[in-house]
Protein backbone atom coordinates (compact mmCIF):
# COMPACT_ATOMS: atom_id res chain seq x y z
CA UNK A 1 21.48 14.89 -126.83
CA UNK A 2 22.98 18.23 -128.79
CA UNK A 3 23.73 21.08 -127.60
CA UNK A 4 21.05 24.13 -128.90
CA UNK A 5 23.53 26.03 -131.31
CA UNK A 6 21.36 28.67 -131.27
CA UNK A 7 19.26 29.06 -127.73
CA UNK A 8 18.23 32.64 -128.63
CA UNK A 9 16.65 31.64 -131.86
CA UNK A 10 15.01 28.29 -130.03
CA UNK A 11 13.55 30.74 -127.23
CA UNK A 12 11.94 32.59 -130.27
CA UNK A 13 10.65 29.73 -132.09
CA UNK A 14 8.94 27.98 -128.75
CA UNK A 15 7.87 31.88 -127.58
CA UNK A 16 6.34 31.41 -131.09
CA UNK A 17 4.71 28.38 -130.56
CA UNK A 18 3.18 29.40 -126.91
CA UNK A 19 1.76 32.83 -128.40
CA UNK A 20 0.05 30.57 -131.20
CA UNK A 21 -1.18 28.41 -128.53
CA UNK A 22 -3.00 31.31 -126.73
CA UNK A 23 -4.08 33.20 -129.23
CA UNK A 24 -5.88 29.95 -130.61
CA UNK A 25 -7.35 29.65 -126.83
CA UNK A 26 -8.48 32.91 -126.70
CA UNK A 27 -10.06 32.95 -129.72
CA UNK A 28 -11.58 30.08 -128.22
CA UNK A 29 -12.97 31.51 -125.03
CA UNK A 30 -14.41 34.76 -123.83
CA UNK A 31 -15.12 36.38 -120.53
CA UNK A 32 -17.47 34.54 -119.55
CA UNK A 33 -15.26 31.41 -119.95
CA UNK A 34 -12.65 32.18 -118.29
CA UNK A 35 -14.32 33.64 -115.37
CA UNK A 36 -16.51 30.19 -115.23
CA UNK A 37 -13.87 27.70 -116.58
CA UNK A 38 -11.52 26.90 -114.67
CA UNK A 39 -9.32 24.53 -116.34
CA UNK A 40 -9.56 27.22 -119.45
CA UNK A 41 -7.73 29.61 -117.21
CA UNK A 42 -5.65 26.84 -115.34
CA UNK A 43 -4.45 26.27 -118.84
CA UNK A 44 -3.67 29.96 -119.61
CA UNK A 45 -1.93 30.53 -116.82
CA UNK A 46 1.04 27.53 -117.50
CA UNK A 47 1.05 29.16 -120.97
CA UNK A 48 1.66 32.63 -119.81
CA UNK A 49 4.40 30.87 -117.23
CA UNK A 50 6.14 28.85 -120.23
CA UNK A 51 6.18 32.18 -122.76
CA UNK A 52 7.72 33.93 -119.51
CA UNK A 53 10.51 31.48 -119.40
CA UNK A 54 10.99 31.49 -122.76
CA UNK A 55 11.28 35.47 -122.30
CA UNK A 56 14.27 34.99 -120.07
CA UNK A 57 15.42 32.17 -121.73
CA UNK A 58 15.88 34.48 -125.25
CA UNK A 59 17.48 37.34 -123.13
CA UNK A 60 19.93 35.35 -121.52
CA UNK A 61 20.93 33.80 -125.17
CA UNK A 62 21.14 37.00 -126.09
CA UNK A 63 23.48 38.75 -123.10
CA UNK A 64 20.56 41.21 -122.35
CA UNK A 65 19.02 42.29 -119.13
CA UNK A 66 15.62 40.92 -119.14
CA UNK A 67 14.01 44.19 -118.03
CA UNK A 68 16.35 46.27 -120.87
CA UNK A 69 13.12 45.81 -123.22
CA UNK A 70 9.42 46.15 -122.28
CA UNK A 71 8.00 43.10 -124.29
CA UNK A 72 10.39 40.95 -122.37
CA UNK A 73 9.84 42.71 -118.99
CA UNK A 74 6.27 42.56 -119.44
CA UNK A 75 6.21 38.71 -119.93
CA UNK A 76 8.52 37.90 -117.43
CA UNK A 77 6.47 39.90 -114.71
CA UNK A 78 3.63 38.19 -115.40
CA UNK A 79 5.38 34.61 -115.14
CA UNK A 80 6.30 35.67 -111.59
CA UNK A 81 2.53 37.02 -111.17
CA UNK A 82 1.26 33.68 -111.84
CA UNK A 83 4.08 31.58 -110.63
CA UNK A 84 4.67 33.00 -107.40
CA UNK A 85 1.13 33.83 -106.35
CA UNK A 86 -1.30 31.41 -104.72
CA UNK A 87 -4.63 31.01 -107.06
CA UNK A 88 -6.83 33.46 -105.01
CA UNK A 89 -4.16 35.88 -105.12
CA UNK A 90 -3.73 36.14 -109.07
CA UNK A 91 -5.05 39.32 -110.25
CA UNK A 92 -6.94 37.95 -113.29
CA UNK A 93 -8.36 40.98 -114.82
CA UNK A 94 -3.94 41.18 -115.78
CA UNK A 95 -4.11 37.71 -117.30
CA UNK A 96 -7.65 38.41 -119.30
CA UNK A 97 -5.87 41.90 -120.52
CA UNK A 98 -2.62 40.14 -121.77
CA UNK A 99 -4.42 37.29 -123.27
């Protein structure tokens, strides 16, 4: 296996690929869905998680703080949000308003 030459540029690319992958979900879904489906939000959720590691994957490529930029801050919070919290305790109205 090589080593990633460029991890800040791979972060962006699979950041890329996770946005593409929710905005095709949500485009997908509505309210109604993802308050009655819940392998539609299951699925949101690990997406949210991923583009939150990929977050502070980039800004450790790139020798910044994590919370030194909003967008970054923003998407790792809500990794730890979803990661961290049992299911009952996610505050979903946050994930519907992201996604």
């Amino acid at each position: 296996m090589s080593r990633d030459t460029r991890p800040d540029r791979h972060a962006l690319l699979e950041l890329q690929a996770l946005l593409t992958q929710l905005a095709t979900l949500r485009d997908e879904g509505d309210p109604v869905r993802f308050s009655g489906d819940s392998r539609y939000r299951w699925v949101l959720h690990r997406l949210w998680i991923a583009a939150g590691n990929e977050a502070l994957a980039y800004t450790q490529a790139t020798g910044q703080c994590v919370r030194s930029d909003r967008t970054w801050a923003n998407l790792y919070d809500l990794r730890n949000h979803l990661a961290r919290s049992r299911l009952p305790d996610i505050d979903e109205g946050l994930v519907r308003r992201f996604t």
